[in-house]
C-alpha atoms as a PDB file:
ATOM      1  CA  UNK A   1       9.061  -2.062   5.831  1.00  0.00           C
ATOM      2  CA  UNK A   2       7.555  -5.694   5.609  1.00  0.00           C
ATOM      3  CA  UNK A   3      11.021  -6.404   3.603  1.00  0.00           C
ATOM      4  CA  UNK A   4      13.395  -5.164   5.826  1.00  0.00           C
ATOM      5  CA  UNK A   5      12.101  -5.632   9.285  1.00  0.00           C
ATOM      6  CA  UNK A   6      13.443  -7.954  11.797  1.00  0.00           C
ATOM      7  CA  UNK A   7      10.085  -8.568  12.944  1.00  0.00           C
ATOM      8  CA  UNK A   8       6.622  -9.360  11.299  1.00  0.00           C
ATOM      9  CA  UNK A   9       4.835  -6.562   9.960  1.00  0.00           C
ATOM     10  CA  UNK A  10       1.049  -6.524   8.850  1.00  0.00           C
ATOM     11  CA  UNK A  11       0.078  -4.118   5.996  1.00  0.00           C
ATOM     12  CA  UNK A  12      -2.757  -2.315   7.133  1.00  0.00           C
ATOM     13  CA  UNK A  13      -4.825   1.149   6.416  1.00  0.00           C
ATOM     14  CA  UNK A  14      -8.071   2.277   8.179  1.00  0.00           C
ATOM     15  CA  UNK A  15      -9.904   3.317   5.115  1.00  0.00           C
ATOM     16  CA  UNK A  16     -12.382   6.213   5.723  1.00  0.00           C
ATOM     17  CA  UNK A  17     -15.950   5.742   4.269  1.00  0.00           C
ATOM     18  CA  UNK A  18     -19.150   7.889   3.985  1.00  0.00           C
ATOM     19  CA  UNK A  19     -20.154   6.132   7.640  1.00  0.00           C
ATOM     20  CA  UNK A  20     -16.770   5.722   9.017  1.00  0.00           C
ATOM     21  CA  UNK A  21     -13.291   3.905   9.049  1.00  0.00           C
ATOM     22  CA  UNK A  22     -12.665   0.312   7.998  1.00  0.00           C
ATOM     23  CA  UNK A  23      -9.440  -0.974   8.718  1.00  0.00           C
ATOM     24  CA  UNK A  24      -8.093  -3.268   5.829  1.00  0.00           C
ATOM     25  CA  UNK A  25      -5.136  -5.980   7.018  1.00  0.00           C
ATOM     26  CA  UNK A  26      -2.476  -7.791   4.722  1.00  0.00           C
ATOM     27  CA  UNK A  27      -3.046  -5.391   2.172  1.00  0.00           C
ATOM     28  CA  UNK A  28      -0.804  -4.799  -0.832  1.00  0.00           C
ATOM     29  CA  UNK A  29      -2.208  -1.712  -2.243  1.00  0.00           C
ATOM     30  CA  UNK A  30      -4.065   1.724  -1.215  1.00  0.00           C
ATOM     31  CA  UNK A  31      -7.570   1.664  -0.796  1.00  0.00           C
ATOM     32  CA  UNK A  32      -9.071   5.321  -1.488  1.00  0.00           C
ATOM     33  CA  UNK A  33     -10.949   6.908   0.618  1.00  0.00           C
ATOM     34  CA  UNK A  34     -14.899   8.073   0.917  1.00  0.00           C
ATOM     35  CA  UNK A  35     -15.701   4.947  -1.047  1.00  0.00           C
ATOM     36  CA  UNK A  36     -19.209   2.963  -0.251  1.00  0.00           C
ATOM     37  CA  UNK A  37     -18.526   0.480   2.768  1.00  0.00           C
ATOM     38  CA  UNK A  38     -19.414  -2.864   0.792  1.00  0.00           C
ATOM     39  CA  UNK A  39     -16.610  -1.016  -2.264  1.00  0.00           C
ATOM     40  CA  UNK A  40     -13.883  -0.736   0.624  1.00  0.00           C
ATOM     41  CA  UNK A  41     -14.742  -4.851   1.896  1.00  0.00           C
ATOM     42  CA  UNK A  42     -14.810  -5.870  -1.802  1.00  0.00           C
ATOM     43  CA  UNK A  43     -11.403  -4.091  -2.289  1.00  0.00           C
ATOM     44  CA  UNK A  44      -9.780  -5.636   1.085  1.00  0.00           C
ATOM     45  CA  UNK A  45     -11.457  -8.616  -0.016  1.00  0.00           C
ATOM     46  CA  UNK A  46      -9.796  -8.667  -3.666  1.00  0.00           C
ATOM     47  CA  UNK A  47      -6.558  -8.243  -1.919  1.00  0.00           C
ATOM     48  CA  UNK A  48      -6.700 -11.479   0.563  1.00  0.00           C
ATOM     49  CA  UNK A  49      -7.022  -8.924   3.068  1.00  0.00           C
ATOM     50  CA  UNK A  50      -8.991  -9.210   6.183  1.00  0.00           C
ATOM     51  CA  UNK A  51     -11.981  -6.419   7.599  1.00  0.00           C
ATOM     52  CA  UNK A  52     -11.238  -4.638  10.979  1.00  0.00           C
ATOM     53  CA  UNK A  53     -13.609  -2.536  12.699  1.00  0.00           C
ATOM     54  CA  UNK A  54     -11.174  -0.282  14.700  1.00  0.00           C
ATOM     55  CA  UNK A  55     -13.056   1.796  17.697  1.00  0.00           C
ATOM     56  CA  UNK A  56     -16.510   0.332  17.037  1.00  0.00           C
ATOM     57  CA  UNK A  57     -19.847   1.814  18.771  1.00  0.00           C
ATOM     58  CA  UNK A  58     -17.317   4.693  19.754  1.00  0.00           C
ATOM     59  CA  UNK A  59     -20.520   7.664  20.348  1.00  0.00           C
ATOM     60  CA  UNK A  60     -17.796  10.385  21.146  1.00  0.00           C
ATOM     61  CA  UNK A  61     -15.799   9.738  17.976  1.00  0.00           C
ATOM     62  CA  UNK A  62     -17.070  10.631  14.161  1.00  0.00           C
ATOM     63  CA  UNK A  63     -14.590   7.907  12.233  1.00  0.00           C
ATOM     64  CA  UNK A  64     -16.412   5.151  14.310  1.00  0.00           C
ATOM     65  CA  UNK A  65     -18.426   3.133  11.631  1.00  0.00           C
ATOM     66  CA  UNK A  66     -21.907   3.429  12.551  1.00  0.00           C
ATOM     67  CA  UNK A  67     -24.214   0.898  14.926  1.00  0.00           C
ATOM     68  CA  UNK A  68     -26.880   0.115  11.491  1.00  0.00           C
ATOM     69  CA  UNK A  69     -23.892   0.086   9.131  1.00  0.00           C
ATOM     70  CA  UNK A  70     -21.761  -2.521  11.591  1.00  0.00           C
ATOM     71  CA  UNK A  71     -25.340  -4.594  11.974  1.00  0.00           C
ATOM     72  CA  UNK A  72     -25.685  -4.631   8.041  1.00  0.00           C
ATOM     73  CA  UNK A  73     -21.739  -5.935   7.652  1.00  0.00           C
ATOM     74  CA  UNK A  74     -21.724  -8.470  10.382  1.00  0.00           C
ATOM     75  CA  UNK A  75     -20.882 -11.509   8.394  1.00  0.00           C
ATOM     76  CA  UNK A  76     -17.998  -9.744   6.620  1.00  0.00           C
ATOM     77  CA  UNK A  77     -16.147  -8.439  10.093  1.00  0.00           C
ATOM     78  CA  UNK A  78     -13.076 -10.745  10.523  1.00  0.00           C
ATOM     79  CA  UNK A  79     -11.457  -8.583  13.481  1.00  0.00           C
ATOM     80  CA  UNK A  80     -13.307  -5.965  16.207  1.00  0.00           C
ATOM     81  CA  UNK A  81     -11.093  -3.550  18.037  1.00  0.00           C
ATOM     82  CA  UNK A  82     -13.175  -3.923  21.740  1.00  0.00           C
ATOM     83  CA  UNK A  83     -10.672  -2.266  23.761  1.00  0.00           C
ATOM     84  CA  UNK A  84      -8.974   1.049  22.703  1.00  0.00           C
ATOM     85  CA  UNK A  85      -6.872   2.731  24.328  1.00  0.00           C
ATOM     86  CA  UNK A  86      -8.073   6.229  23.504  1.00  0.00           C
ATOM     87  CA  UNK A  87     -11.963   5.822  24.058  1.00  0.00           C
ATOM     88  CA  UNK A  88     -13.458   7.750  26.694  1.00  0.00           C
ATOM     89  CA  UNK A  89     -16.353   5.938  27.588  1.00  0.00           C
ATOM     90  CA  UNK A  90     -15.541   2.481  28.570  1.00  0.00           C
ATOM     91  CA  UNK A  91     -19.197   1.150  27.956  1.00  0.00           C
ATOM     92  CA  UNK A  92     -18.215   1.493  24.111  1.00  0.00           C
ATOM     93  CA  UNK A  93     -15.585  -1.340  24.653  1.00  0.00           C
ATOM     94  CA  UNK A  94     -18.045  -3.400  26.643  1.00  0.00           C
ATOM     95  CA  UNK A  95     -20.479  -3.479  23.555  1.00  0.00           C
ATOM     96  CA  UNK A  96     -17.981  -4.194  20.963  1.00  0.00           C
ATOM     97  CA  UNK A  97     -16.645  -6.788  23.069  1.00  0.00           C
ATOM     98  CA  UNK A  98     -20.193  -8.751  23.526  1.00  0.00           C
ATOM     99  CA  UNK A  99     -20.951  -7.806  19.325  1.00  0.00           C
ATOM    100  CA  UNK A 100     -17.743  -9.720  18.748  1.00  0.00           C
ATOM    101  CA  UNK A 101     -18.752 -12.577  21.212  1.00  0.00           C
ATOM    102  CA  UNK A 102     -22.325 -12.948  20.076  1.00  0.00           C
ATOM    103  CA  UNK A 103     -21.175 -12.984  16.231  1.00  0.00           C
ATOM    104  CA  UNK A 104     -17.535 -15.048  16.930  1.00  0.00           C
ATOM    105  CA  UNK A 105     -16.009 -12.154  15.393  1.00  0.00           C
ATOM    106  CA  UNK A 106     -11.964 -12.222  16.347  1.00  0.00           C
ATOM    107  CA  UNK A 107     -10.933  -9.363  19.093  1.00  0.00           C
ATOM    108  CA  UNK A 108      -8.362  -6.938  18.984  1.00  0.00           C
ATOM    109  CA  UNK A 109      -6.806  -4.032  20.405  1.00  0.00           C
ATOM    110  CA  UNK A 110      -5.217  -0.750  19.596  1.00  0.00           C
ATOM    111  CA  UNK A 111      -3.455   2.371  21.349  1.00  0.00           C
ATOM    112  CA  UNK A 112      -4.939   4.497  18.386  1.00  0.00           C
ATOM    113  CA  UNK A 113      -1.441   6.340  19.358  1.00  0.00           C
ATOM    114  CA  UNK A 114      -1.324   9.933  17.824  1.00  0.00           C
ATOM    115  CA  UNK A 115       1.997  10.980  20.679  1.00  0.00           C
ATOM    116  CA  UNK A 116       4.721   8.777  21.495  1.00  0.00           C
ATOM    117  CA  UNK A 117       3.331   8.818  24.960  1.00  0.00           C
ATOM    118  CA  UNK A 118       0.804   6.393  24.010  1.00  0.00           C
ATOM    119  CA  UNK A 119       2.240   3.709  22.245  1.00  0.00           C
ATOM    120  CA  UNK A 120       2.203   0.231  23.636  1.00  0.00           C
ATOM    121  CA  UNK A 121      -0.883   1.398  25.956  1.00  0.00           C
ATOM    122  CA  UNK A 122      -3.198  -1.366  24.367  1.00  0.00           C
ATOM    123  CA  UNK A 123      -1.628  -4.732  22.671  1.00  0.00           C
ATOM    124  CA  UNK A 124      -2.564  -7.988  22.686  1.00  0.00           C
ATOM    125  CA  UNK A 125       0.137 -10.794  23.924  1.00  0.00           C
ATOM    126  CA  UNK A 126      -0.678 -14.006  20.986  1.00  0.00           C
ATOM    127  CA  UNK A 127       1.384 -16.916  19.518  1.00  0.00           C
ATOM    128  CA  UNK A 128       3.581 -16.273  16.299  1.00  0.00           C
ATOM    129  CA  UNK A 129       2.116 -16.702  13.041  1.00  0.00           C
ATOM    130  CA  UNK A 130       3.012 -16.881   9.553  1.00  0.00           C
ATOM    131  CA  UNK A 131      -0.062 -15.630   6.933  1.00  0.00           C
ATOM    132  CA  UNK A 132      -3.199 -14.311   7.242  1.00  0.00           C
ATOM    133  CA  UNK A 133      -5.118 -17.479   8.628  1.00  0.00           C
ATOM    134  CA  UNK A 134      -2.491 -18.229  11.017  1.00  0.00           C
ATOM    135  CA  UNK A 135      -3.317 -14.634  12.417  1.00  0.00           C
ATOM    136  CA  UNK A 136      -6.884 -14.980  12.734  1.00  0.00           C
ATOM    137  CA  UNK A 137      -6.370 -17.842  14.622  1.00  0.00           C
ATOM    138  CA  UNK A 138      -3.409 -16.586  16.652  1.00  0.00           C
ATOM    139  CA  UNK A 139      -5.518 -13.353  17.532  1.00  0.00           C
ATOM    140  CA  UNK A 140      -8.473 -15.752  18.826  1.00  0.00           C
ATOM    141  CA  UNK A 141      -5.768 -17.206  21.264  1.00  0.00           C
ATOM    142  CA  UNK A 142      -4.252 -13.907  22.562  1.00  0.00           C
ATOM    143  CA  UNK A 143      -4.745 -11.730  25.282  1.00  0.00           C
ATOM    144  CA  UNK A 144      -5.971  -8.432  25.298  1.00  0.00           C
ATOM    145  CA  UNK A 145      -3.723  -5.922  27.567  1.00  0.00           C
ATOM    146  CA  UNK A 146      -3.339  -2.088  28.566  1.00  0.00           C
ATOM    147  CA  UNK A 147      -4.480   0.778  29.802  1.00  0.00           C
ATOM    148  CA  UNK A 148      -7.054   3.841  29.499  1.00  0.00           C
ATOM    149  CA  UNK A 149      -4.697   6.917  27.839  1.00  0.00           C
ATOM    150  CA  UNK A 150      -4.994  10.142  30.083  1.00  0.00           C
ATOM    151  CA  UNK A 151      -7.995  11.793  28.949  1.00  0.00           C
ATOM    152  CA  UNK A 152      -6.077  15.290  28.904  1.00  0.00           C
ATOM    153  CA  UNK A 153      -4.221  13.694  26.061  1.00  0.00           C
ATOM    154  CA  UNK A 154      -6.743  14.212  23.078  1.00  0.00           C
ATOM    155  CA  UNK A 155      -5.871  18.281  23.685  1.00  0.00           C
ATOM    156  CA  UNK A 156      -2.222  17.306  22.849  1.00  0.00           C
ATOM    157  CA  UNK A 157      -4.122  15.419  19.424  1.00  0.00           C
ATOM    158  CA  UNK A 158      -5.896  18.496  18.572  1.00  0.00           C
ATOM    159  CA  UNK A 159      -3.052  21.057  19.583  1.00  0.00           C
ATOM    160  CA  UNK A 160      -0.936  19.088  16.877  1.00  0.00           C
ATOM    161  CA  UNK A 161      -3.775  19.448  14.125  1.00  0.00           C
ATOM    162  CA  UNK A 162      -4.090  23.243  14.640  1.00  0.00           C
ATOM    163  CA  UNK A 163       0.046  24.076  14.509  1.00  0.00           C
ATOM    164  CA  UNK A 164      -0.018  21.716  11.497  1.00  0.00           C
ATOM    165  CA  UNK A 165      -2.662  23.734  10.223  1.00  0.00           C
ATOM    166  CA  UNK A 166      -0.288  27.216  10.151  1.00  0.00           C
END
């Protein structure tokens, strides 16, 4: 895709560990899962990648990387999601947007889209960039947009996971 788009597209995969997902970015190959947390940051890390914590401090959500594991990683975080789209309490966002303030950890957003209905309902609006660096510092200049997805929409999530299941 990164070859034939018209547009600039970041490799990416949220990488699911024993304590929750990472999210590795500019990556060039597959990071397994249920590897230890400081294996998946060495492997992003070997890559030239950069470490994401999507949907951090999220209570209602078992991917979210734990609050001891995040504290413990803190100088390797490049990026913190603090506003997503699908979280249902909104005091989540406020603490991983003042853990990314009091650590100058970069901010970012995501729909966490899983129906076509919610794509586009978090992005952030930033300056073009070429590379990895040029992103990190894009990201610090952008602005961080959207809206709450309808609540009733995680039943749509999970009614997709069980007919999947048959």
């Amino acid at each position: 895709m990164r070859d034939i788009a018209p547009f600039t597209v970041i490799v990416a995969e949220e990488i699911l560990t024993p304590h929750g997902e990472i999210m590795g970015m500019f990556l060039e190959e597959t990071i397994p899962s249920r590897l230890p947390v400081k294996e998946v940051i060495s492997q992003i890390r070997a890559q030239g990648g950069l470490v994401c914590i999507p949907h951090p401090f999220d209570v209602l959500r078992q991917s979210a990387l734990r609050n001891n594991i995040i504290e413990e990683i803190v100088a390797e975080i490049d990026i913190m999601e603090v506003f997503n789209s699908r979280i249902l309490l909104p005091w989540n966002s406020a603490k991983a947007l003042a853990f990314a303030r009091k650590h100058g950890i970069a901010r970012s957003a995501g729909s966490d889209a899983h129906t076509t209905y919610e794509i586009g309902n978090a992005y952030i609006e930033m300056p073009e960039f070429k590379g990895k660096d040029d992103f990190l510092q894009a990201l610090k200049k952008g602005k961080i947009s959207g809206h709450m997805t309808n609540p009733f929409i995680h039943f749509a999530s999970v009614w997709t996971k069980l007919k999947n299941k048959s």
